[in-house]
Protein backbone atom coordinates (compact mmCIF):
# COMPACT_ATOMS: atom_id res chain seq x y z
CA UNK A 1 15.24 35.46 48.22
CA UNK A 2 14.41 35.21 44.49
CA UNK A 3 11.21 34.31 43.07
CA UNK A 4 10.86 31.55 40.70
CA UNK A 5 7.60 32.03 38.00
CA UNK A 6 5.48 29.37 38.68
CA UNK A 7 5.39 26.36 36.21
CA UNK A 8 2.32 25.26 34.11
CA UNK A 9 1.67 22.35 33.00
CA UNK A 10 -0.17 22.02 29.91
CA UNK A 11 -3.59 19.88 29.76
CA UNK A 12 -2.84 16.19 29.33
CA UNK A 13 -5.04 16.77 26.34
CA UNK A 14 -3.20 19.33 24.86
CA UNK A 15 0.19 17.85 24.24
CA UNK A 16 2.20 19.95 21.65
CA UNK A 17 3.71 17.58 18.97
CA UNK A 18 7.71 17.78 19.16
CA UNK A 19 8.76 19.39 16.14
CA UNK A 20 12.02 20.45 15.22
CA UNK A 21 12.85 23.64 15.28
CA UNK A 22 16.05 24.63 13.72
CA UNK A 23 16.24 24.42 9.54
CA UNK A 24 18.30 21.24 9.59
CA UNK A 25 15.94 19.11 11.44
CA UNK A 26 13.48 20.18 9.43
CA UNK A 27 14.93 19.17 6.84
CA UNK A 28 16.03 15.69 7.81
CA UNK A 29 12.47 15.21 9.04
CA UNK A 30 10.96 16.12 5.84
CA UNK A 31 13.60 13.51 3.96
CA UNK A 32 12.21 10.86 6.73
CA UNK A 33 8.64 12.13 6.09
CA UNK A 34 9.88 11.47 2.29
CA UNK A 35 11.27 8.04 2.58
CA UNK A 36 8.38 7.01 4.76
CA UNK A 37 5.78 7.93 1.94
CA UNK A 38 8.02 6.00 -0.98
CA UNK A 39 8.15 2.63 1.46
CA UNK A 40 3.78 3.13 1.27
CA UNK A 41 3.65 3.41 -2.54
CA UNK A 42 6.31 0.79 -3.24
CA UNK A 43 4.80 -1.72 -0.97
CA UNK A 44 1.34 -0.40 -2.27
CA UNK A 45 2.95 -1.28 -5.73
CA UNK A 46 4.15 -4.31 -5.05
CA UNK A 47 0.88 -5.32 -3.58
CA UNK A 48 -1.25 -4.50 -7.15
CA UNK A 49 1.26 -6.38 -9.25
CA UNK A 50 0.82 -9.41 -7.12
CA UNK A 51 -2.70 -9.34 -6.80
CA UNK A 52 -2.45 -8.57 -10.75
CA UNK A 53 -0.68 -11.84 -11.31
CA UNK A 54 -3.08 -13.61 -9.64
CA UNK A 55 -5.79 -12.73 -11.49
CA UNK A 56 -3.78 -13.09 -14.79
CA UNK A 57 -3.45 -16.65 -13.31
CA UNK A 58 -7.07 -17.19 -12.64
CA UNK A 59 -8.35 -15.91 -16.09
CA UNK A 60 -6.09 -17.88 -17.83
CA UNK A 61 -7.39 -21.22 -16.45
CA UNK A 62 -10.83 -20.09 -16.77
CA UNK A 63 -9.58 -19.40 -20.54
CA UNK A 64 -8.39 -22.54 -21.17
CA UNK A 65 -10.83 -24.87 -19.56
CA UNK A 66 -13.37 -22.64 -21.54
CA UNK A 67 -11.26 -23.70 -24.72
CA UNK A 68 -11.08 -27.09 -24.09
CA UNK A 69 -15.03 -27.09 -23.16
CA UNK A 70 -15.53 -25.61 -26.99
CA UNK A 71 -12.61 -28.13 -28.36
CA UNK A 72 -14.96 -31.23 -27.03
CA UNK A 73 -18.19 -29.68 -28.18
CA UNK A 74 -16.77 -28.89 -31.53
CA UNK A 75 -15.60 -33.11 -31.80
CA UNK A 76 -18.63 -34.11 -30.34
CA UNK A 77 -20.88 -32.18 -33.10
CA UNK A 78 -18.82 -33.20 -35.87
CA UNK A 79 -18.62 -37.26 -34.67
CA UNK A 80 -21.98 -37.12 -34.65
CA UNK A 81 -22.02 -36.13 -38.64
């Protein structure tokens, strides 16, 4: 009768991560490690230049109802002359 080598079974801690191991699926994993990286920085992007609008939007209001505070001042101190 043959011998079979016993089986070990690794830690359940110590789980090796399943990498590929032949040059193409490196390779497509790197292009999916690639795409995954550009779909961060353009919704990272798009994330700034809306929160950059915003506050575009919020100084300019503050900017004009700072104007218009100076434009009633300004009639106020010369309809009292």
């Amino acid at each position: 009768m043959v011998k079979l080598p016993r089986i070990r079974m690794p830690p359940l801690g110590w789980a090796k991560p399943a990498l590929p191991s032949s040059v193409r699926g490196r390779i497509i994993a790197g292009f999916g490690l690639l795409v995954i990286i550009l779909v961060v920085v353009v919704t990272a992007s798009a994330w700034l230049h809306r929160e950059h609008q915003s506050d575009m939007a919020e100084m300019e209001l503050h900017a004009a109802t700072a104007s218009l505070l100076q434009d009633t001042q300004a009639n106020a101190n010369v309809s009292v002359l």
